[in-house]
C-alpha atoms as a PDB file:
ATOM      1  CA  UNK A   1      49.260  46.058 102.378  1.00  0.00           C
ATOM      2  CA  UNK A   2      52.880  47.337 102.336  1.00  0.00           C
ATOM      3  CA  UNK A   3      53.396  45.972  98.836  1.00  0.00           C
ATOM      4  CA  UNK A   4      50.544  47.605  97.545  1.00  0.00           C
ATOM      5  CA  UNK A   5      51.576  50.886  99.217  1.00  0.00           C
ATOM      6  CA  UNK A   6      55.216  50.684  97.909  1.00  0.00           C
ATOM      7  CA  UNK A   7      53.895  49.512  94.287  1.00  0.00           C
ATOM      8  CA  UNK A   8      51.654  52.454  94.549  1.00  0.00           C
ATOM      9  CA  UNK A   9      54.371  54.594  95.346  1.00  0.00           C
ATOM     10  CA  UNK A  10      56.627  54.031  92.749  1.00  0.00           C
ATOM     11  CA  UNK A  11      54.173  54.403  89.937  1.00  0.00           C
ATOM     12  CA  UNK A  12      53.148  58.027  89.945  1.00  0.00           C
ATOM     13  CA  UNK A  13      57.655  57.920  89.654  1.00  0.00           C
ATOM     14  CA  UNK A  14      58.129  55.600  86.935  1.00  0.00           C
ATOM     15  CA  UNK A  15      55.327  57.084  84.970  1.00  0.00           C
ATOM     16  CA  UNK A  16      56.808  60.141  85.360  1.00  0.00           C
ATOM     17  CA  UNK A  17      60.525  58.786  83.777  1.00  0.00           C
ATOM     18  CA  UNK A  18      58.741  57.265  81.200  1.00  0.00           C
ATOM     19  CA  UNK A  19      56.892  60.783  80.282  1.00  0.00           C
ATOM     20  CA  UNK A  20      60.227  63.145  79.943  1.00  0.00           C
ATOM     21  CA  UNK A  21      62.085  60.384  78.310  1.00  0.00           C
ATOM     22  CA  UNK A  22      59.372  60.300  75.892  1.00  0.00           C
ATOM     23  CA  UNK A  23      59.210  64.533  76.233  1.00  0.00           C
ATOM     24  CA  UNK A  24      63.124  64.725  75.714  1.00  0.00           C
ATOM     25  CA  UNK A  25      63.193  62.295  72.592  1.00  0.00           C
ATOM     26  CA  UNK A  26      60.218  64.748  70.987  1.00  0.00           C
ATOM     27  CA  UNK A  27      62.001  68.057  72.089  1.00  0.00           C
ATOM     28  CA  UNK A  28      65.256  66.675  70.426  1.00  0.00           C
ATOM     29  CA  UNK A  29      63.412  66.163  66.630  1.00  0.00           C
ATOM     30  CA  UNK A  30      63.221  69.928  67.132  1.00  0.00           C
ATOM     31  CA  UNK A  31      65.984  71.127  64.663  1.00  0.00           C
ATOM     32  CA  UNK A  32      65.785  68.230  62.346  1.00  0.00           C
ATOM     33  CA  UNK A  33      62.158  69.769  60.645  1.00  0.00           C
ATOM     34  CA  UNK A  34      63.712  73.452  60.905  1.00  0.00           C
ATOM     35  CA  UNK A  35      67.002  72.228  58.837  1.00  0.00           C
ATOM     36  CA  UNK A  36      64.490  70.371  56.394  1.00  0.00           C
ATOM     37  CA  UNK A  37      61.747  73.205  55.967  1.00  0.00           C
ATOM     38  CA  UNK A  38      65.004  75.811  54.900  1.00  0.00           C
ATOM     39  CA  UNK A  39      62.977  78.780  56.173  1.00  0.00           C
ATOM     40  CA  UNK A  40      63.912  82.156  57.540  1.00  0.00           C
ATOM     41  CA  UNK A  41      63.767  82.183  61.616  1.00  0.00           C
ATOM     42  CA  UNK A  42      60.930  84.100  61.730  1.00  0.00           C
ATOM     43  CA  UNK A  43      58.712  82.132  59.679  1.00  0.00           C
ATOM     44  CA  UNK A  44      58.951  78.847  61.348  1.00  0.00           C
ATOM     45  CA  UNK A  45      58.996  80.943  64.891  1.00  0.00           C
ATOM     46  CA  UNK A  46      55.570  82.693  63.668  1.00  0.00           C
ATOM     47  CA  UNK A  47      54.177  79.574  62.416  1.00  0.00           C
ATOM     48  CA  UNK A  48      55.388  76.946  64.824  1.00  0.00           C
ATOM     49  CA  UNK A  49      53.927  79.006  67.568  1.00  0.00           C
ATOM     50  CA  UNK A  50      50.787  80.000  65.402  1.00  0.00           C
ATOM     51  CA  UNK A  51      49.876  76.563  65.488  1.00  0.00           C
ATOM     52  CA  UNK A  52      50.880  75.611  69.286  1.00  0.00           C
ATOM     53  CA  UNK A  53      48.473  78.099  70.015  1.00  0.00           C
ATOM     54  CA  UNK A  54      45.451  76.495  67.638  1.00  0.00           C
ATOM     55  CA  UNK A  55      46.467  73.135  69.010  1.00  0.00           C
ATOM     56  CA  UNK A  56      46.461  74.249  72.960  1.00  0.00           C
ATOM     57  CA  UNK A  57      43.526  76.655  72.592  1.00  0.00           C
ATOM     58  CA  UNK A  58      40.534  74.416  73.547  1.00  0.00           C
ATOM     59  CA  UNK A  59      41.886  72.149  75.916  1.00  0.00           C
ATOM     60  CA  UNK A  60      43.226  75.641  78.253  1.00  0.00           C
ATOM     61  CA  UNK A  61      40.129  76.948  77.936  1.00  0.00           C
ATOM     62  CA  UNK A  62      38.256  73.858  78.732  1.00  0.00           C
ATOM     63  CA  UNK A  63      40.614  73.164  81.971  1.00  0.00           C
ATOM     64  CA  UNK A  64      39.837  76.820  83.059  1.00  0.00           C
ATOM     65  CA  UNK A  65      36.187  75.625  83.863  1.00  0.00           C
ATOM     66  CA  UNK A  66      36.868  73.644  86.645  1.00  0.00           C
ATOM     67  CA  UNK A  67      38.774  76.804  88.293  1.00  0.00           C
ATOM     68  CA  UNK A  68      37.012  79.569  90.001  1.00  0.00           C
ATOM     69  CA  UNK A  69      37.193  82.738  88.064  1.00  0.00           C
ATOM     70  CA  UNK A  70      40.364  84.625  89.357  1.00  0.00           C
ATOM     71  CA  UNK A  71      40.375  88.401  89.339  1.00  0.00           C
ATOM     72  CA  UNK A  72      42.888  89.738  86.365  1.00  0.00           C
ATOM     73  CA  UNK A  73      45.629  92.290  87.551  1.00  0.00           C
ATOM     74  CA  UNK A  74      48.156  94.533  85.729  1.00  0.00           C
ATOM     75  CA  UNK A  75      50.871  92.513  87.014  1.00  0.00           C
ATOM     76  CA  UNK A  76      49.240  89.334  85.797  1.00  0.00           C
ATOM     77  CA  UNK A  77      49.238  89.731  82.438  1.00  0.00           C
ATOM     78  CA  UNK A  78      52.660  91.677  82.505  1.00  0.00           C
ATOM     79  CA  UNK A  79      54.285  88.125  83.221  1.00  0.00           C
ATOM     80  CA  UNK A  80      52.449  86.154  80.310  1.00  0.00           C
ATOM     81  CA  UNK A  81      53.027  89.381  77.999  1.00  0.00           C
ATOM     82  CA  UNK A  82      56.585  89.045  79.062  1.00  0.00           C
ATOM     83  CA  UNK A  83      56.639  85.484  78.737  1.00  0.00           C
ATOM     84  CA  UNK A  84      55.307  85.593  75.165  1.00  0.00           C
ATOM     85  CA  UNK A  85      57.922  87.670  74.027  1.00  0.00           C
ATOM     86  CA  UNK A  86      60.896  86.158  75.370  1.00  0.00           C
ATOM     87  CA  UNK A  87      59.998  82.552  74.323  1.00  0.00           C
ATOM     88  CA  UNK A  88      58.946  84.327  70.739  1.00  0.00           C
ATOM     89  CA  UNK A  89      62.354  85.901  70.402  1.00  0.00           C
ATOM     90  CA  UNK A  90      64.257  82.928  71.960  1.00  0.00           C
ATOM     91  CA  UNK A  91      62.651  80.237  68.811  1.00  0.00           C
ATOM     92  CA  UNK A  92      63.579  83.243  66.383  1.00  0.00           C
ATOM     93  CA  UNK A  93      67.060  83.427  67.009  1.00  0.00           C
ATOM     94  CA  UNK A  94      67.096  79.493  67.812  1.00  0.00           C
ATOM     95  CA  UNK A  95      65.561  78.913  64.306  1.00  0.00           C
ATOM     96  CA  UNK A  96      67.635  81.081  62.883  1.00  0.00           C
ATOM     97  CA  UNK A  97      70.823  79.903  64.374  1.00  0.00           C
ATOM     98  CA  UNK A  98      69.992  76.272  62.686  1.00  0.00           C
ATOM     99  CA  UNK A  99      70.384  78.076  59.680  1.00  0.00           C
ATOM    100  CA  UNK A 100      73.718  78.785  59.991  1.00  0.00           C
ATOM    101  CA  UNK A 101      75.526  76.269  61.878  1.00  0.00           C
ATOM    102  CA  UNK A 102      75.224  72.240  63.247  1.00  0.00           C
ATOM    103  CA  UNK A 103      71.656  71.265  65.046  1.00  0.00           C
ATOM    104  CA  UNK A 104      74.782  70.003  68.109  1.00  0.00           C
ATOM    105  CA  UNK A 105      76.258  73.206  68.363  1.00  0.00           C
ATOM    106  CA  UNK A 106      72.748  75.261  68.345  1.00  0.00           C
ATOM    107  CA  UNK A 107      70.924  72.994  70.837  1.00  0.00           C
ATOM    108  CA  UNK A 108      74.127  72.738  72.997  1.00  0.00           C
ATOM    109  CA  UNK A 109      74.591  76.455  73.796  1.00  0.00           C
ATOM    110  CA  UNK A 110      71.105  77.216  73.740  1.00  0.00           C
ATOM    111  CA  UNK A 111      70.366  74.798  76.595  1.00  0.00           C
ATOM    112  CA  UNK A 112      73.422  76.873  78.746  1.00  0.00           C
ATOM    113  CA  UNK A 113      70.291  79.094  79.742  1.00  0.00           C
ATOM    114  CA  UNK A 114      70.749  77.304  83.531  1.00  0.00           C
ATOM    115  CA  UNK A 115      74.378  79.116  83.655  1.00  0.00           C
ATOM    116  CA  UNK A 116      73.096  82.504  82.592  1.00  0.00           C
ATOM    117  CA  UNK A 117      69.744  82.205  85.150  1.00  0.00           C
ATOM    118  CA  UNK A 118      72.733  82.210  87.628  1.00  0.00           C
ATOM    119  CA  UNK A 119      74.966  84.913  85.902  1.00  0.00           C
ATOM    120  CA  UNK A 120      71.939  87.064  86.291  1.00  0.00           C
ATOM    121  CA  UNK A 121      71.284  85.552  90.076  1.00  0.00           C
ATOM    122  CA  UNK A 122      74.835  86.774  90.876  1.00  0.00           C
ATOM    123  CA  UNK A 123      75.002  89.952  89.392  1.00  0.00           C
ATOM    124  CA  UNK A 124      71.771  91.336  89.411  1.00  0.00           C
ATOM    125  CA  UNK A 125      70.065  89.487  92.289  1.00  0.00           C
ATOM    126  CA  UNK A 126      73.210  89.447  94.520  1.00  0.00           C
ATOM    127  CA  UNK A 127      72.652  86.078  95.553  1.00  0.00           C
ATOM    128  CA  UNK A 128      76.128  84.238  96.439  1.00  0.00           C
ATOM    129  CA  UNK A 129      77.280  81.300  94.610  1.00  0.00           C
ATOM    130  CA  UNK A 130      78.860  78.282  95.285  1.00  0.00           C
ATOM    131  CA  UNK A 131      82.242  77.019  94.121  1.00  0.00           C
ATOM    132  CA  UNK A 132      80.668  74.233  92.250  1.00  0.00           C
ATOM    133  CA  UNK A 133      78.760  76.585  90.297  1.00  0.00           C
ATOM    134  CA  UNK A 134      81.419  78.620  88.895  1.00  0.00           C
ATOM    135  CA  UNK A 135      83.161  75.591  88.097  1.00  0.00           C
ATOM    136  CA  UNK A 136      80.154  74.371  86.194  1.00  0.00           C
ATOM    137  CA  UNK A 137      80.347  77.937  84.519  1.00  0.00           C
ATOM    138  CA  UNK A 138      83.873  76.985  83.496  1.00  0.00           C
ATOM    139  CA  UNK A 139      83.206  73.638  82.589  1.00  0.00           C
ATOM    140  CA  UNK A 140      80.811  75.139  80.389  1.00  0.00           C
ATOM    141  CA  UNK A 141      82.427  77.657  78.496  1.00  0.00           C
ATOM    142  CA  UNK A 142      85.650  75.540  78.094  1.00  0.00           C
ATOM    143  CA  UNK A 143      83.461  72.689  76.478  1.00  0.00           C
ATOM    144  CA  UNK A 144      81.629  75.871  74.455  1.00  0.00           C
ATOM    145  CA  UNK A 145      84.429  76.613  72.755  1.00  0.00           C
ATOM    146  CA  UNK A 146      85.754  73.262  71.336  1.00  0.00           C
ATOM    147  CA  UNK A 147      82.698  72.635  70.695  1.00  0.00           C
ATOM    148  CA  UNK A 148      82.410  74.987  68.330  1.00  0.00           C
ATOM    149  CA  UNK A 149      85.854  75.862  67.485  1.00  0.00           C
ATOM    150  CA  UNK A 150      85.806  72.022  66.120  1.00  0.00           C
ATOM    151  CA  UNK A 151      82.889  73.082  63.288  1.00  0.00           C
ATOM    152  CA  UNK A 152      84.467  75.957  62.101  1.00  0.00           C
ATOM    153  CA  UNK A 153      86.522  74.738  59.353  1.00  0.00           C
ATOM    154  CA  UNK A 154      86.419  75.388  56.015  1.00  0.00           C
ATOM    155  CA  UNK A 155      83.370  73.219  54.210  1.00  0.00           C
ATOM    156  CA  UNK A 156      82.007  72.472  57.674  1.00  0.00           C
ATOM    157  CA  UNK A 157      78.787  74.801  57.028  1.00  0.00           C
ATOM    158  CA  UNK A 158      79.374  76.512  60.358  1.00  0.00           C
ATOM    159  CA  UNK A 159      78.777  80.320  59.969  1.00  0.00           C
ATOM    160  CA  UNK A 160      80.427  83.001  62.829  1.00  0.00           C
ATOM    161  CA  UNK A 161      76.958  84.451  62.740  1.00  0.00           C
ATOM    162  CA  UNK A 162      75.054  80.848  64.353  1.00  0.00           C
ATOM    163  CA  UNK A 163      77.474  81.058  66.820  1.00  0.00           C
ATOM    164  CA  UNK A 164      76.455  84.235  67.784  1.00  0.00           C
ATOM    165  CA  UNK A 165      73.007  83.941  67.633  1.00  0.00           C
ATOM    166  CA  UNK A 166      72.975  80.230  69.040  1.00  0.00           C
ATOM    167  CA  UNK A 167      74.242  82.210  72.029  1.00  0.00           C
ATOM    168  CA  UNK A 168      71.889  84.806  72.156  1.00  0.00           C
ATOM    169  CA  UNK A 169      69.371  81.875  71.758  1.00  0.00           C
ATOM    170  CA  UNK A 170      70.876  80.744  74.987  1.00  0.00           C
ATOM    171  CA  UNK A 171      70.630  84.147  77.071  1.00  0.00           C
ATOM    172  CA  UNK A 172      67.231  84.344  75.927  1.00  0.00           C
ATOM    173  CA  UNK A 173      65.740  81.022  77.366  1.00  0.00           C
ATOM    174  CA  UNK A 174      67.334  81.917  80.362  1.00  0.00           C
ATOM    175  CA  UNK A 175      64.779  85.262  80.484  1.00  0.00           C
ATOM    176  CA  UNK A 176      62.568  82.422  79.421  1.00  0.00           C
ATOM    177  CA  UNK A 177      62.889  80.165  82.778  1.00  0.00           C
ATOM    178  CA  UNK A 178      63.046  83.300  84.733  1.00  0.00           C
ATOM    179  CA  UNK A 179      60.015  85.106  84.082  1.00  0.00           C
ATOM    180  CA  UNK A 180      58.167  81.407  84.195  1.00  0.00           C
ATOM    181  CA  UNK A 181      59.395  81.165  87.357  1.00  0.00           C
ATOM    182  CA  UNK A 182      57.219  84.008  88.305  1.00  0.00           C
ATOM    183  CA  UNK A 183      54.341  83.361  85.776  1.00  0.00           C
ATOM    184  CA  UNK A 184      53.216  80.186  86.548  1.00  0.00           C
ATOM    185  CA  UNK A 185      52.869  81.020  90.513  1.00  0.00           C
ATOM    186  CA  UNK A 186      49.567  82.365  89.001  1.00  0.00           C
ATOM    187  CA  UNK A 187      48.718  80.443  86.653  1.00  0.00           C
ATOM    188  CA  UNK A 188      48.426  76.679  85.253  1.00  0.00           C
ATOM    189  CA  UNK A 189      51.300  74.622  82.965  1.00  0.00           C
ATOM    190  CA  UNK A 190      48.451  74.389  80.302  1.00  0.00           C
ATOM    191  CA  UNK A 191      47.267  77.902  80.579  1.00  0.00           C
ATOM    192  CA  UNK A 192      50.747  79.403  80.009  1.00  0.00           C
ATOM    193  CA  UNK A 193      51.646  77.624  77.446  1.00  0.00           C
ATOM    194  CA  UNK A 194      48.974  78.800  75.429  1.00  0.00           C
ATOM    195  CA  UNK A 195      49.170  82.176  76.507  1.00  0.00           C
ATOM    196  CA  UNK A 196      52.788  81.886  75.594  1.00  0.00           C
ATOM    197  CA  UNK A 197      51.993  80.313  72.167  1.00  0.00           C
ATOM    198  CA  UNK A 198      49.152  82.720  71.280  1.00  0.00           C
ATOM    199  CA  UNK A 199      51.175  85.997  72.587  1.00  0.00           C
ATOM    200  CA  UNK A 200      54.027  84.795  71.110  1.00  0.00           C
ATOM    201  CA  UNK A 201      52.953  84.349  67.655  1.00  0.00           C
ATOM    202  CA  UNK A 202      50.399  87.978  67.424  1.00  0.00           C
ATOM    203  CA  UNK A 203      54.370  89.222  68.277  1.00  0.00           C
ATOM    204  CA  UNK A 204      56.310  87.684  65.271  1.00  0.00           C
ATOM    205  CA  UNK A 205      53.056  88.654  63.376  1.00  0.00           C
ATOM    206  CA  UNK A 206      53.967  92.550  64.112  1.00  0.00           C
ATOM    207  CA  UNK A 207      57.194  92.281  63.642  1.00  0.00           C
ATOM    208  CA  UNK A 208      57.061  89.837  60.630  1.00  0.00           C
ATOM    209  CA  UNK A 209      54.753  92.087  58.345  1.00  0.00           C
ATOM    210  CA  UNK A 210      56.659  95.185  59.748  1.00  0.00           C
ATOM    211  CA  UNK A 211      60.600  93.816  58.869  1.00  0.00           C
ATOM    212  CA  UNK A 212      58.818  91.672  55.848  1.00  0.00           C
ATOM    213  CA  UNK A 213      60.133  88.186  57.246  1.00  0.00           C
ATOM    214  CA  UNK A 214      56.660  86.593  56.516  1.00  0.00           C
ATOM    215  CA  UNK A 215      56.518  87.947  53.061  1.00  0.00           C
ATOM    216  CA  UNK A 216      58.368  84.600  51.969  1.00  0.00           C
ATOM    217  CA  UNK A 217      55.447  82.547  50.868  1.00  0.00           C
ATOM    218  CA  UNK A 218      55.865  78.519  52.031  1.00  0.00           C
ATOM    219  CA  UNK A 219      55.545  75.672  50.314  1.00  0.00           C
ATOM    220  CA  UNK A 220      52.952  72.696  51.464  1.00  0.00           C
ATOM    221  CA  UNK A 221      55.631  70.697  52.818  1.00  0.00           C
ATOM    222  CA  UNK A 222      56.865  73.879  54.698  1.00  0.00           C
ATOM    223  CA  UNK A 223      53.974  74.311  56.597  1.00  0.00           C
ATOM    224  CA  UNK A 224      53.621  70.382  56.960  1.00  0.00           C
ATOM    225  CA  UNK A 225      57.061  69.675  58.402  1.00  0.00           C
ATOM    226  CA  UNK A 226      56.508  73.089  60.945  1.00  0.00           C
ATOM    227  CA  UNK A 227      53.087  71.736  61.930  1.00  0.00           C
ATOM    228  CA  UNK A 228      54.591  68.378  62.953  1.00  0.00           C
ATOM    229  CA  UNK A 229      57.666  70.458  65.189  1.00  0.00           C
ATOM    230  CA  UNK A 230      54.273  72.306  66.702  1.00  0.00           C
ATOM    231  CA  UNK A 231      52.478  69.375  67.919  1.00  0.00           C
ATOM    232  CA  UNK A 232      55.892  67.270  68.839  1.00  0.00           C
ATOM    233  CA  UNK A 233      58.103  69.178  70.386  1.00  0.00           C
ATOM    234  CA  UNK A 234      55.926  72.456  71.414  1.00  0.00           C
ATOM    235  CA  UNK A 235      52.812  70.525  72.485  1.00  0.00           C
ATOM    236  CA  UNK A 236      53.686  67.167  73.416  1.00  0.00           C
ATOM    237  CA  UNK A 237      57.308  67.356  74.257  1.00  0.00           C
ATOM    238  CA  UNK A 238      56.864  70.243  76.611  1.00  0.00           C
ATOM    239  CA  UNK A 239      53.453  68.957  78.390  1.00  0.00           C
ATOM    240  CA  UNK A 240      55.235  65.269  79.032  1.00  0.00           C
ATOM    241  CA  UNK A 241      58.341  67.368  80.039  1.00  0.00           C
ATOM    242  CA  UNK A 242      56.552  69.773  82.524  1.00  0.00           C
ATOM    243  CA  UNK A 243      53.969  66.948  83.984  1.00  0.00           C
ATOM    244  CA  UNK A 244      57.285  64.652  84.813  1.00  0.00           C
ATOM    245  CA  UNK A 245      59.097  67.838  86.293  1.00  0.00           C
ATOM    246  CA  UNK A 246      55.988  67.886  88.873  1.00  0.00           C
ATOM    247  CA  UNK A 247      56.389  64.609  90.082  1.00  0.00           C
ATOM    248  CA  UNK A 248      60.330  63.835  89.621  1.00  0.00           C
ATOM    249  CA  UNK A 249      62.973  65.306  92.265  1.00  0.00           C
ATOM    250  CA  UNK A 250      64.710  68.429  90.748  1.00  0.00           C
ATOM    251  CA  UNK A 251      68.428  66.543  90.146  1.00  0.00           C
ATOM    252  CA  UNK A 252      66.674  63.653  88.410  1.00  0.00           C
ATOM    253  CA  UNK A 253      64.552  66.426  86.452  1.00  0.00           C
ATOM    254  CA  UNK A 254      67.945  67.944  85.434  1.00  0.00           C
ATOM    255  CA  UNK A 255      69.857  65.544  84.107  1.00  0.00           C
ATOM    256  CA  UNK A 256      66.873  64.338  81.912  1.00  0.00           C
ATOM    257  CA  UNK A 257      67.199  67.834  80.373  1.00  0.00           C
ATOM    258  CA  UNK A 258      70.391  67.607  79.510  1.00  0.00           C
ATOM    259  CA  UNK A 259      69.323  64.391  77.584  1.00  0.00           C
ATOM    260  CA  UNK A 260      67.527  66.620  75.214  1.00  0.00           C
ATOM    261  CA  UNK A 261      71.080  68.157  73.369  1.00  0.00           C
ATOM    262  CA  UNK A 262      72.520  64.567  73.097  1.00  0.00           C
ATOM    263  CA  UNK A 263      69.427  63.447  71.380  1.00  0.00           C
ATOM    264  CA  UNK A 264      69.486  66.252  68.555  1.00  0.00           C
ATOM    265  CA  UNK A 265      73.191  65.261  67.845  1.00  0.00           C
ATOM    266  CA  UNK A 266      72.968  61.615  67.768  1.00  0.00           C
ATOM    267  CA  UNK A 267      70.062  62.154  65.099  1.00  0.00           C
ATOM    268  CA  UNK A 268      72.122  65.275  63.251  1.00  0.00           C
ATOM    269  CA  UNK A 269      74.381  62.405  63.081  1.00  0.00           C
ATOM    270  CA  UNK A 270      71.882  60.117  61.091  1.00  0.00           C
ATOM    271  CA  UNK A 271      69.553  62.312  59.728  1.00  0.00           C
ATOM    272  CA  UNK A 272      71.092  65.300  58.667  1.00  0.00           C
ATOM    273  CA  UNK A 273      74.858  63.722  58.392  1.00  0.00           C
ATOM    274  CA  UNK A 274      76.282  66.056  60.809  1.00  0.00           C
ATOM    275  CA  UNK A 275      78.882  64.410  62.075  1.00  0.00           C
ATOM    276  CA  UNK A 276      81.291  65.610  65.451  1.00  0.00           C
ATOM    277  CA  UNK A 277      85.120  65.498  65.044  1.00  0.00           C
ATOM    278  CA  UNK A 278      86.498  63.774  68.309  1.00  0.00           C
ATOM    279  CA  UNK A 279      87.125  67.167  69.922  1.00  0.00           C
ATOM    280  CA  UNK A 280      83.991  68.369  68.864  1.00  0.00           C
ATOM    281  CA  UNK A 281      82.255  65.158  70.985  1.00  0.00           C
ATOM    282  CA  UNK A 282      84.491  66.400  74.092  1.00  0.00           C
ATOM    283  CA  UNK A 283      83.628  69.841  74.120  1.00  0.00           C
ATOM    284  CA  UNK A 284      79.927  68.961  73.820  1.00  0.00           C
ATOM    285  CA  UNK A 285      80.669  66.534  77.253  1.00  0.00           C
ATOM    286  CA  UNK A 286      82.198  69.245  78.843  1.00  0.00           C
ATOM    287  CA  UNK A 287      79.651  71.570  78.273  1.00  0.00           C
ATOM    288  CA  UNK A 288      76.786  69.301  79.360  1.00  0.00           C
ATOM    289  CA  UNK A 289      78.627  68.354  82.320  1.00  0.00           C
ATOM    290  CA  UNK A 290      79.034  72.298  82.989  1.00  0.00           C
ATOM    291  CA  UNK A 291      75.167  72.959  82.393  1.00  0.00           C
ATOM    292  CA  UNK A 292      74.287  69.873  85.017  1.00  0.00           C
ATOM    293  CA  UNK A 293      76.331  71.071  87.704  1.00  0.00           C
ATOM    294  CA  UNK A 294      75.352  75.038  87.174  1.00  0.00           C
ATOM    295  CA  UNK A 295      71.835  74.128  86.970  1.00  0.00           C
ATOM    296  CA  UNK A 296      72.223  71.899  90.038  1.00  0.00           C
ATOM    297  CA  UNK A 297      73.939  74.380  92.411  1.00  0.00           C
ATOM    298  CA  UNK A 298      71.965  77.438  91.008  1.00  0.00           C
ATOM    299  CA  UNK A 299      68.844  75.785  91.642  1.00  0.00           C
ATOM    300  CA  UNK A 300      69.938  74.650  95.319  1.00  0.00           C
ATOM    301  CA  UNK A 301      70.872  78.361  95.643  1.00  0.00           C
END
């Protein structure tokens, strides 16, 4: 009987490793179909979300019939509004930011959202941090910038401008985490995500036919290669992801994130022949090894 128990156990666990190693490999072919559908950020934002949305849209609505009806508030639909909008603007600039610069560099400082969720912990929230933090926070920016001062040379196709906006890609997933934080207290993983999806896209619609960034028309292939990122890294990757985060214990959870930037640059390397110069490689360690530890002591906060 205590075999059975222990066996028992440890499935629910290993299932769960198998799912976000399976959710982190998805997550990571991210960039490669933005670099390959040569699209302005908005487009493949609009579209990529336009069709998470499609894709999520039954199966939310058919989990919500085996919940009691819940009574809607203000402050209930503030958080998915908010959420929509933040995760909208945070694929824009990251889509954008591929444009411009290395699938490594733009996945690397977009996933340093876990040091700005504690930038903003600090100085807005006033909650104290420890010393391991801030020298994750160091760690970070240190590896940040040989990183990318590594790509910047001449013929490397590294723009100032996807620096800049792989940054800002980075600030805005941490808004991102934050208001999910709050969101999904109310409501469930599948639920959001289409809300997210579906709010997200009627945004870039707005703003899209407004600035004229979905004027562009797409080819076939276009819309092809963005429907595949939809369905592998937004629906998939993310459901695996967030079904493993239930079950796994937060530190395992967090360095299996990190996993996801390492994946995009060992297939930059093959795919898209982006290769790292040997600084470049360190940088990227010390960076990842910055994220783990802020994300670890600003989640223990």
């Amino acid at each position: 009987m205590e075999i059975e128990t222990s066996n028992t156990k440890k499935n629910p666990l290993r299932s769960a490793y198998i799912a976000i190693f399976a959710g982190i490999i998805l997550l990571g072919t991210g960039p490669m179909f933005v670099k390959f559908v040569r699209a302005n950020g908005t487009q493949v934002a609009f579209y990529r979300l336009l069709f998470a949305a499609v894709m999520l849209g039954v199966p939310a609505l058919l989990s919500q019939r085996n919940h009691a009806p819940q009574a809607e508030g203000i402050g209930k639909n503030m958080w998915l509004a908010a959420g929509g909008i933040a995760f909208a603007v945070n694929i824009t600039l990251w889509s954008s930011a591929l444009n411009h610069t290395s699938a490594a560099i733009v996945t690397v400082l977009d996933n340093t959202a876990p040091v700005w969720v504690g930038i903003f912990a600090w100085a807005v929230l006033g909650k104290r941090k420890e010393r391991e933090y801030w020298i994750g926070l160091c760690l970070a920016v240190a590896g940040g910038f040989l990183l990318v001062s590594g790509g910047m040379g001449a013929g490397s196709g590294t723009e100032p401008i996807g620096i800049v906006l792989s940054v800002l890609s980075g600030i805005s997933y941490a808004a991102y985490i934050l208001i999910t934080q709050r969101a999904r207290q109310q409501h469930s993983s599948l639920m959001y995500s289409w809300m997210v999806s579906l709010v997200g896209a009627g945004v870039l619609l707005v703003f899209g036919l407004v600035s004229g960034a979905l004027a562009e028309a797409l080819t076939p292939r276009a819309f092809l290669l963005i429907f595949l990122m939809a369905l592998s890294s937004q629906v998939l990757g993310w459901y695996l992801v967030n079904e493993a985060l239930g079950t796994l214990p937060p530190a395992a959870g967090a360095v299996a994130l990190v996993g996801q930037p390492v994946v995009t640059t060992v297939l930059g390397i093959f795919i898209l022949g982006e290769l790292l110069s040997t600084g470049q490689w360190m940088g990227a360690g010390l960076c990842l090894a910055g994220i783990l530890l802020a994300q670890r002591k600003a989640g223990s906060a």
